[in-house]
N, C-alpha and C. Protein backbone atom coordinates (compact mmCIF):
# COMPACT_ATOMS: atom_id res chain seq x y z
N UNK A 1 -1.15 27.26 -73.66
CA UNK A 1 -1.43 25.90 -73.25
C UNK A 1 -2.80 25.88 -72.61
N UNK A 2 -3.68 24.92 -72.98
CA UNK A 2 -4.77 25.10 -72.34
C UNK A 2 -4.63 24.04 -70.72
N UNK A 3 -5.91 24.29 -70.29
CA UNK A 3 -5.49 24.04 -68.55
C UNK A 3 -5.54 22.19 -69.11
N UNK A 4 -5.01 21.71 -67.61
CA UNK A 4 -3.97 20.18 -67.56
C UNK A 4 -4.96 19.67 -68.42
N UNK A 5 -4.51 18.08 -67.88
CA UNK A 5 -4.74 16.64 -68.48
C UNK A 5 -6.37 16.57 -67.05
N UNK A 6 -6.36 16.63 -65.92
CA UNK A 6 -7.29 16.79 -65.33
C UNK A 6 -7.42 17.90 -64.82
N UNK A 7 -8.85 18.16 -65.71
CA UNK A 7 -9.20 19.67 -64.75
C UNK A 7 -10.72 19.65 -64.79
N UNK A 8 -11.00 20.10 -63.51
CA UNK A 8 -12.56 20.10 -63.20
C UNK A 8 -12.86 21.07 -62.68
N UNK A 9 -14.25 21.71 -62.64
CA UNK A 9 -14.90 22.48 -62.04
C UNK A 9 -15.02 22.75 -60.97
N UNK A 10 -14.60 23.39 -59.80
CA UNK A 10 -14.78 23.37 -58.05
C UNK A 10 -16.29 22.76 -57.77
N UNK A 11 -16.08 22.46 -57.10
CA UNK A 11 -17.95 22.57 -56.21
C UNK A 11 -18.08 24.63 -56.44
N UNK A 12 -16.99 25.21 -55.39
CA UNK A 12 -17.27 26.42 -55.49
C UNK A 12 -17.50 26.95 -56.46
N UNK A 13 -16.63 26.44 -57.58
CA UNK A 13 -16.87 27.34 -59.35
C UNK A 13 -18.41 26.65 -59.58
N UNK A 14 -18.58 25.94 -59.28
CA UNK A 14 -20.06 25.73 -59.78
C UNK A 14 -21.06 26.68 -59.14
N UNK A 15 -21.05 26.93 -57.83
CA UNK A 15 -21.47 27.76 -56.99
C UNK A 15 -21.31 29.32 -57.68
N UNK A 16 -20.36 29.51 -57.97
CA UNK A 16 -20.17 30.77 -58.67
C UNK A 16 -20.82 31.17 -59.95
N UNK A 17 -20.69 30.21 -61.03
CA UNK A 17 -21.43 30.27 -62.31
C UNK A 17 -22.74 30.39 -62.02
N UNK A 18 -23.21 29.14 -61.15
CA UNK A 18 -25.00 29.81 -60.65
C UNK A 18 -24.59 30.96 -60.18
N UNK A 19 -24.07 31.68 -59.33
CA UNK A 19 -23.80 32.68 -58.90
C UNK A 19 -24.31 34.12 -60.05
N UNK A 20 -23.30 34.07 -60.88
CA UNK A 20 -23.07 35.00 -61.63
C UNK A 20 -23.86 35.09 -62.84
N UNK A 21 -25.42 33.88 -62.81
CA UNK A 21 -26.54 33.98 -63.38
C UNK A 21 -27.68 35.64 -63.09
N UNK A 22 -27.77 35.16 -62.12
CA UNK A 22 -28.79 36.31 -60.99
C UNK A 22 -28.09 37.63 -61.62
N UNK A 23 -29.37 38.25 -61.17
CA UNK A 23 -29.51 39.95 -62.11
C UNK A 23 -28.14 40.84 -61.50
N UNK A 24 -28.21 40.35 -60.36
CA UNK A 24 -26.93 41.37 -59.63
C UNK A 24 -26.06 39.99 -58.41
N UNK A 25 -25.29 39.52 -59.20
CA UNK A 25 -24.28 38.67 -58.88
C UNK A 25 -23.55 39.09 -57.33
N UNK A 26 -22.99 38.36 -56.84
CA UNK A 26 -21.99 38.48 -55.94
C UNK A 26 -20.94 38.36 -55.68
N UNK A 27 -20.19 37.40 -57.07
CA UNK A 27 -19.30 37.20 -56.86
C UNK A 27 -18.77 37.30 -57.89
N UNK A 28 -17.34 37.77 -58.11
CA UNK A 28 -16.58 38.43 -59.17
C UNK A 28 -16.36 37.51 -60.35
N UNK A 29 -16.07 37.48 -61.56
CA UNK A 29 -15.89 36.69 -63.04
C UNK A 29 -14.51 35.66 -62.49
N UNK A 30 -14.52 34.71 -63.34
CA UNK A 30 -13.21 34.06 -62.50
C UNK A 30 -12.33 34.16 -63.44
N UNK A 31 -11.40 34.87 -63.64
CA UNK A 31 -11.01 35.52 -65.02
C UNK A 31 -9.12 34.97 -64.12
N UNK A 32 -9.03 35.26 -62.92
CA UNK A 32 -7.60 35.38 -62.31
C UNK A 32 -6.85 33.88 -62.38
N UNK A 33 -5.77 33.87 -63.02
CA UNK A 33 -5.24 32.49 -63.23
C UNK A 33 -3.84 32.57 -62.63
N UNK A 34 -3.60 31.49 -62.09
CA UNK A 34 -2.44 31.10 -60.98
C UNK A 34 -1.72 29.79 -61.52
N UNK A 35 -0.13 29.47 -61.41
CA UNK A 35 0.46 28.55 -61.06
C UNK A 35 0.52 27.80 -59.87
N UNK A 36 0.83 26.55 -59.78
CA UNK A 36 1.28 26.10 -58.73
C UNK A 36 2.07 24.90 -59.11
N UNK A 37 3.11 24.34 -57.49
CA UNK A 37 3.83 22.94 -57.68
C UNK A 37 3.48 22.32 -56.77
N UNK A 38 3.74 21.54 -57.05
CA UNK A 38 3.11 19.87 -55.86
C UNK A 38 2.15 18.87 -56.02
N UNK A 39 1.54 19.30 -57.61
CA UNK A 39 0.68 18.65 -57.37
C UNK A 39 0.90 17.05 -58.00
N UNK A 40 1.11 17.28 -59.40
CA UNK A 40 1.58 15.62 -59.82
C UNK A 40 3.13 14.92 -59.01
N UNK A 41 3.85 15.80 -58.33
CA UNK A 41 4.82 14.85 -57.73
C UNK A 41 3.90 14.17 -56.26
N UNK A 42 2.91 14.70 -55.92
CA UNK A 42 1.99 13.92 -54.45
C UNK A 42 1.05 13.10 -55.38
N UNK A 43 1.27 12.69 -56.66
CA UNK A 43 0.27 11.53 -56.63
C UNK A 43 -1.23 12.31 -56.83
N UNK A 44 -1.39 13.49 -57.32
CA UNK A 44 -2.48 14.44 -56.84
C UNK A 44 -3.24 14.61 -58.28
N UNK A 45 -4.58 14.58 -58.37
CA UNK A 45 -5.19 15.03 -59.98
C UNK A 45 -6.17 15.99 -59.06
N UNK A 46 -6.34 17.03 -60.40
CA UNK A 46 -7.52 17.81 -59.89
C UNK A 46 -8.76 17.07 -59.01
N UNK A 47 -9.55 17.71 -58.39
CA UNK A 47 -11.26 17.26 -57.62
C UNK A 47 -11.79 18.22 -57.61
N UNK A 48 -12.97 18.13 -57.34
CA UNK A 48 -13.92 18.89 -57.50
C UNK A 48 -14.13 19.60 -56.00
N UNK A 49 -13.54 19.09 -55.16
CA UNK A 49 -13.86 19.46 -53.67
C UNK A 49 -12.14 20.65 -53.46
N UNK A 50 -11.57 20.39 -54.76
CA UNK A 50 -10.49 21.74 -54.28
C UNK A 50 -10.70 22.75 -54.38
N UNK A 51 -9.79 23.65 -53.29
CA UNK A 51 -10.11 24.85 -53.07
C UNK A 51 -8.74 26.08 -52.99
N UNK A 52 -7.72 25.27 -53.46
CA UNK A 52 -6.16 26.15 -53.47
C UNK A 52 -5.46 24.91 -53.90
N UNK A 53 -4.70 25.48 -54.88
CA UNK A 53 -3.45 24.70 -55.04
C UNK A 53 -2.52 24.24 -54.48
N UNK A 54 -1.95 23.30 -54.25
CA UNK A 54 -1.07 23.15 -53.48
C UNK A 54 -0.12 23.83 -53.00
N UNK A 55 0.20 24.08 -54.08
CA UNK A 55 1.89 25.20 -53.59
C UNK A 55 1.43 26.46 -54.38
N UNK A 56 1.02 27.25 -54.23
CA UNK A 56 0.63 28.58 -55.30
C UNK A 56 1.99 29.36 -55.38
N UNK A 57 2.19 29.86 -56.84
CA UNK A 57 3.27 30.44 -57.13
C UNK A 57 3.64 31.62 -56.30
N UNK A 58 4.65 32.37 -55.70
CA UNK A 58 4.98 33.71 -55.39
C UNK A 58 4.39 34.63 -56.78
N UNK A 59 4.57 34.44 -57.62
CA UNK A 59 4.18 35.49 -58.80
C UNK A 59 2.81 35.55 -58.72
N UNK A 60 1.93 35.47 -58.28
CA UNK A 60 0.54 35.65 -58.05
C UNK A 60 -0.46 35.49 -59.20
N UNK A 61 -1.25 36.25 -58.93
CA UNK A 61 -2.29 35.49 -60.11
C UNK A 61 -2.19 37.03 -60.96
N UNK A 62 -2.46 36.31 -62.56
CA UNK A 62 -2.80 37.10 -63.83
C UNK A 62 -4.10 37.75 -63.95
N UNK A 63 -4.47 38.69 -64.49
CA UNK A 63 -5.74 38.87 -64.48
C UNK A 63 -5.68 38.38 -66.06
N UNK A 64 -6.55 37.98 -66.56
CA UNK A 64 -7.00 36.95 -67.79
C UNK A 64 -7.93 38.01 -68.48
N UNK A 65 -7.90 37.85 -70.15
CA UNK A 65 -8.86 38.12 -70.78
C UNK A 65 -9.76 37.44 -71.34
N UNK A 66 -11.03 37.48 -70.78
CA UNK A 66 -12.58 37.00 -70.72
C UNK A 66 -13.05 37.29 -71.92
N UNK A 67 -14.05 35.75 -72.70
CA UNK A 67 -14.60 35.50 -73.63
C UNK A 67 -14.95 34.87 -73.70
N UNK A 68 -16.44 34.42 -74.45
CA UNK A 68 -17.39 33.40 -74.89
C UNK A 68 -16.78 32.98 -76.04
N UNK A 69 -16.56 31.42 -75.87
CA UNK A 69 -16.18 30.71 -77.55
C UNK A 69 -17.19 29.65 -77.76
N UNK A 70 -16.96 29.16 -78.64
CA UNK A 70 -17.89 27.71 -78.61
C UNK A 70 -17.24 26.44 -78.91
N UNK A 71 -17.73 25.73 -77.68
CA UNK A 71 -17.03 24.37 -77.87
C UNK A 71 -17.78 23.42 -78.60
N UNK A 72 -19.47 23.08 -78.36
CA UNK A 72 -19.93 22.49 -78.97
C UNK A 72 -21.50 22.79 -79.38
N UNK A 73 -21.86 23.95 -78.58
CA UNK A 73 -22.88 24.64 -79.25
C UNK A 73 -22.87 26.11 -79.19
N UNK A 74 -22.69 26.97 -80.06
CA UNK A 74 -22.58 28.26 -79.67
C UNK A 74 -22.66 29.08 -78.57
N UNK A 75 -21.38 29.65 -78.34
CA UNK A 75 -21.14 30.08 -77.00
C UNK A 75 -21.85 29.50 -75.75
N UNK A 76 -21.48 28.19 -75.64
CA UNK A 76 -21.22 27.24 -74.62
C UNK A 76 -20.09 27.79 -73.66
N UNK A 77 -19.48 28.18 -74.11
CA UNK A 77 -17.71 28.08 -73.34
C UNK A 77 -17.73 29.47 -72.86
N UNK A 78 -17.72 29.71 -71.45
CA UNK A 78 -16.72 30.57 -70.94
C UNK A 78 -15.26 30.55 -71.08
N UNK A 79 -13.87 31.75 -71.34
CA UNK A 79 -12.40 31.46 -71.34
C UNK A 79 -12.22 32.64 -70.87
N UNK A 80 -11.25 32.27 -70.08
CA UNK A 80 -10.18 33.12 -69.48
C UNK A 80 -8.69 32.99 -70.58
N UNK A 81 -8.39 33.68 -70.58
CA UNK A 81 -6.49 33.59 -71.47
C UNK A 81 -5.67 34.36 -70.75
N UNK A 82 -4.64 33.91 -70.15
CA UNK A 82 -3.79 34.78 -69.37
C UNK A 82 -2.25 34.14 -69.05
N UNK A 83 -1.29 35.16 -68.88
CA UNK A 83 0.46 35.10 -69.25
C UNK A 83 0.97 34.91 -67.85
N UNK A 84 1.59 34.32 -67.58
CA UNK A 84 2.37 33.84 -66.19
C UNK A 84 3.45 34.25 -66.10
N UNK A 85 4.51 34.93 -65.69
CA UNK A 85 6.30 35.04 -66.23
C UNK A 85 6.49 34.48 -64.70
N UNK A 86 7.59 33.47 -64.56
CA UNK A 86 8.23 32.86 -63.65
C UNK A 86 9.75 34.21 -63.39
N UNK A 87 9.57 34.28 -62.18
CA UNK A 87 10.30 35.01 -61.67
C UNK A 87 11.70 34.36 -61.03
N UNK A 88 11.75 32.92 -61.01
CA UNK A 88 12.91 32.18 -60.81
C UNK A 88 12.37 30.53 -61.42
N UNK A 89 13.29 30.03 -61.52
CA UNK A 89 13.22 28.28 -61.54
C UNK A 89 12.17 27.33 -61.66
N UNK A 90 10.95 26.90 -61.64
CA UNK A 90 10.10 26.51 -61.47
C UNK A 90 9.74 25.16 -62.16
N UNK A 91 9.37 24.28 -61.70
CA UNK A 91 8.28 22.87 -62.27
C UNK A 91 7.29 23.28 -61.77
N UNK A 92 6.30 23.78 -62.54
CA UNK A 92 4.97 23.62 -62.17
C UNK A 92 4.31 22.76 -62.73
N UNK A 93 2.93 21.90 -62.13
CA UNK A 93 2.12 21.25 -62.54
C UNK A 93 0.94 21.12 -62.19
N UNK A 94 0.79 22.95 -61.81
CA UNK A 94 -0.93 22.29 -61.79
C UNK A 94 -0.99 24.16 -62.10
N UNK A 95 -2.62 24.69 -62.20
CA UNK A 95 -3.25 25.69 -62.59
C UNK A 95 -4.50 26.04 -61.88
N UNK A 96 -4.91 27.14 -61.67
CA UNK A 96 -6.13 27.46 -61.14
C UNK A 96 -6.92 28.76 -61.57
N UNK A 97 -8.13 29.10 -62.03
CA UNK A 97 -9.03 30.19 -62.18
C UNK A 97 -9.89 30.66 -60.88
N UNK A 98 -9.19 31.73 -60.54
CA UNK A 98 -10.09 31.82 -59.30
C UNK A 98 -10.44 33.25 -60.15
N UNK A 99 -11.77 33.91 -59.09
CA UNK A 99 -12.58 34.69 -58.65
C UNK A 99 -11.99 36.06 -58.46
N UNK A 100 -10.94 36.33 -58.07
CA UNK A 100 -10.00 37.35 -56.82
C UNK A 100 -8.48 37.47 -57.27
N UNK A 101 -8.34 38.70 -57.26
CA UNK A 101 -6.27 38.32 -57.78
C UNK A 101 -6.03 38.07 -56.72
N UNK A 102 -6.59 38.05 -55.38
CA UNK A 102 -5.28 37.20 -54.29
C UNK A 102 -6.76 36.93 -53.36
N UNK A 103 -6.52 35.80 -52.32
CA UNK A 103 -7.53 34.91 -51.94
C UNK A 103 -8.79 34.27 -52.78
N UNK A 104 -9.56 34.47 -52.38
CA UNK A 104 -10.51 34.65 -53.08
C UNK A 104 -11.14 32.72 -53.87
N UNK A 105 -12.28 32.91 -54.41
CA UNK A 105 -12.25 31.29 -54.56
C UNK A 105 -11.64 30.62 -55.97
N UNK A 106 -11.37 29.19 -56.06
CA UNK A 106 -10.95 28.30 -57.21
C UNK A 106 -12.02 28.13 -57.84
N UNK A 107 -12.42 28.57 -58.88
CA UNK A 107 -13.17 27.68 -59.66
C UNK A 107 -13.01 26.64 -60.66
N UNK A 108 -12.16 26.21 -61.03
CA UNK A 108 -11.08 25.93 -61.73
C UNK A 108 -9.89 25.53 -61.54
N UNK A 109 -9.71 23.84 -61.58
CA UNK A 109 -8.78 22.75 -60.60
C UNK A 109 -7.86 22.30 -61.68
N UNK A 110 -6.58 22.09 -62.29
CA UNK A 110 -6.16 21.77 -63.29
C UNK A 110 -4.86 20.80 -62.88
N UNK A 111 -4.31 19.75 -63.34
CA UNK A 111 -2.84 19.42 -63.11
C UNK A 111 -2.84 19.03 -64.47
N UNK A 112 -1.40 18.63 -64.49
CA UNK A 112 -0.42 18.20 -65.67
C UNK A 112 1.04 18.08 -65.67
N UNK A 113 1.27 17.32 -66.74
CA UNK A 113 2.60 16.88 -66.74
C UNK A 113 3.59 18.17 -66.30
N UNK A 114 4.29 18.36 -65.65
CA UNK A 114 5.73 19.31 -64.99
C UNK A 114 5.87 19.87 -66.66
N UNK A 115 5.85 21.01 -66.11
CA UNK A 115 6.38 21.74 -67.06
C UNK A 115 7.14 23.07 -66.74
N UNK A 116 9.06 22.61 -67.08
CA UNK A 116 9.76 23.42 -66.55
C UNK A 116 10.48 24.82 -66.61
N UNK A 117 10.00 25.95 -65.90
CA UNK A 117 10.32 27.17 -66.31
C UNK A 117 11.19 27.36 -65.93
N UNK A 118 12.71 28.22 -66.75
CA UNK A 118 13.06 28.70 -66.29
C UNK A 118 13.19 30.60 -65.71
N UNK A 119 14.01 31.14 -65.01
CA UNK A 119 13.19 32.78 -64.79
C UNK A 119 13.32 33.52 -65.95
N UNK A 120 12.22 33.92 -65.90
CA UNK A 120 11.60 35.52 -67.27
C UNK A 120 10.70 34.27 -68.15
N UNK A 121 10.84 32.98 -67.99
CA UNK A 121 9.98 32.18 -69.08
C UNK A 121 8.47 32.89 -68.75
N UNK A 122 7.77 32.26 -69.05
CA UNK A 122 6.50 33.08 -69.61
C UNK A 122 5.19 31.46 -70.01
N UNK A 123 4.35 31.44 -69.61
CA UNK A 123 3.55 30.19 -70.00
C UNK A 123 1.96 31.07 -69.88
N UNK A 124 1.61 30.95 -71.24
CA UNK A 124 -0.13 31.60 -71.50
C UNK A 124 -0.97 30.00 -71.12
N UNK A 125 -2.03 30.69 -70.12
CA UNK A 125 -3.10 29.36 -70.10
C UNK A 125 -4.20 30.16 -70.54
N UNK A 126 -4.90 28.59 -71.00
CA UNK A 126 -6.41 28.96 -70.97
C UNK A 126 -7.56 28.04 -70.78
N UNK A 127 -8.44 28.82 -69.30
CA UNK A 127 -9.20 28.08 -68.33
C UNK A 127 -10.47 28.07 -69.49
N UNK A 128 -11.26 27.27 -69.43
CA UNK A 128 -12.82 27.44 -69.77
C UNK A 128 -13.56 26.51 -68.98
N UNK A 129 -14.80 26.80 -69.12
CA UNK A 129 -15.81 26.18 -68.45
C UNK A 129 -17.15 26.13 -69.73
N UNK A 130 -16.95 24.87 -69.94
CA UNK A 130 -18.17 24.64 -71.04
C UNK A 130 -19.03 24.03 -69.73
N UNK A 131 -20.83 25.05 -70.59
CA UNK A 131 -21.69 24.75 -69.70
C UNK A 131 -22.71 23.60 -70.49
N UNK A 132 -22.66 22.17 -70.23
CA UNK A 132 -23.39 21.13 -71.55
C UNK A 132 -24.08 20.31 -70.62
């Protein structure tokens, strides 16, 4: 599934992509992808000023496999692709690409319609960031 119905770029993920221009970067690929709940039952769409999901899953974040695709001009698109397994019950509705498998920053703000796991289910996302 690719990330929600609204998903935007952090301020910080923007910060980061300039970031990770420069000859010797500082801050890690944002490759780590996370669940979370709370967000479409509060009335909530991604922003650009977020910085954690609302409710972040106990199952923690995936580490993702990183690739250039092209969305509308050759390798435009950064992607992350990465597998989630729900460890109990879950509605989740929202997603995040951070920086870090645990703290670390959002670059990458996503919600969407509830989509309900039950445990051992399994949901592949995939974050990108087209740069246009």
């Amino acid at each position: 599934m690719a990330f929600g119905t609204a998903t935007v770029v952090t301020s910080v993920g923007k910060a980061t992509c300039a970031n990770r221009l420069q000859t010797t970067p500082t801050r890690n690929p944002p490759k780590y992808i996370a669940l979370g709940v709370g967000a479409t039952g509060a009335a909530r769409t991604a922003v650009v000023g977020d910085t954690a999901l609302s409710s972040e899953l106990a199952e923690g974040r995936t580490s993702g496999t990183e690739s250039i695709v092209t969305t509308s001009v050759t390798n435009d698109t950064y992607q992350s692709v990465g597998t989630v397994t729900a460890t109990g019950s879950r509605a989740v509705d929202e997603a995040g690409l951070f920086d870090a498998s645990s703290s670390g920053n959002m670059v990458l703000s996503a919600t969407f319609a509830v989509v309900n796991l039950a445990n051992g289910d399994s949901l592949q996302l995939t974050g990108k960031i087209q740069f246009s």
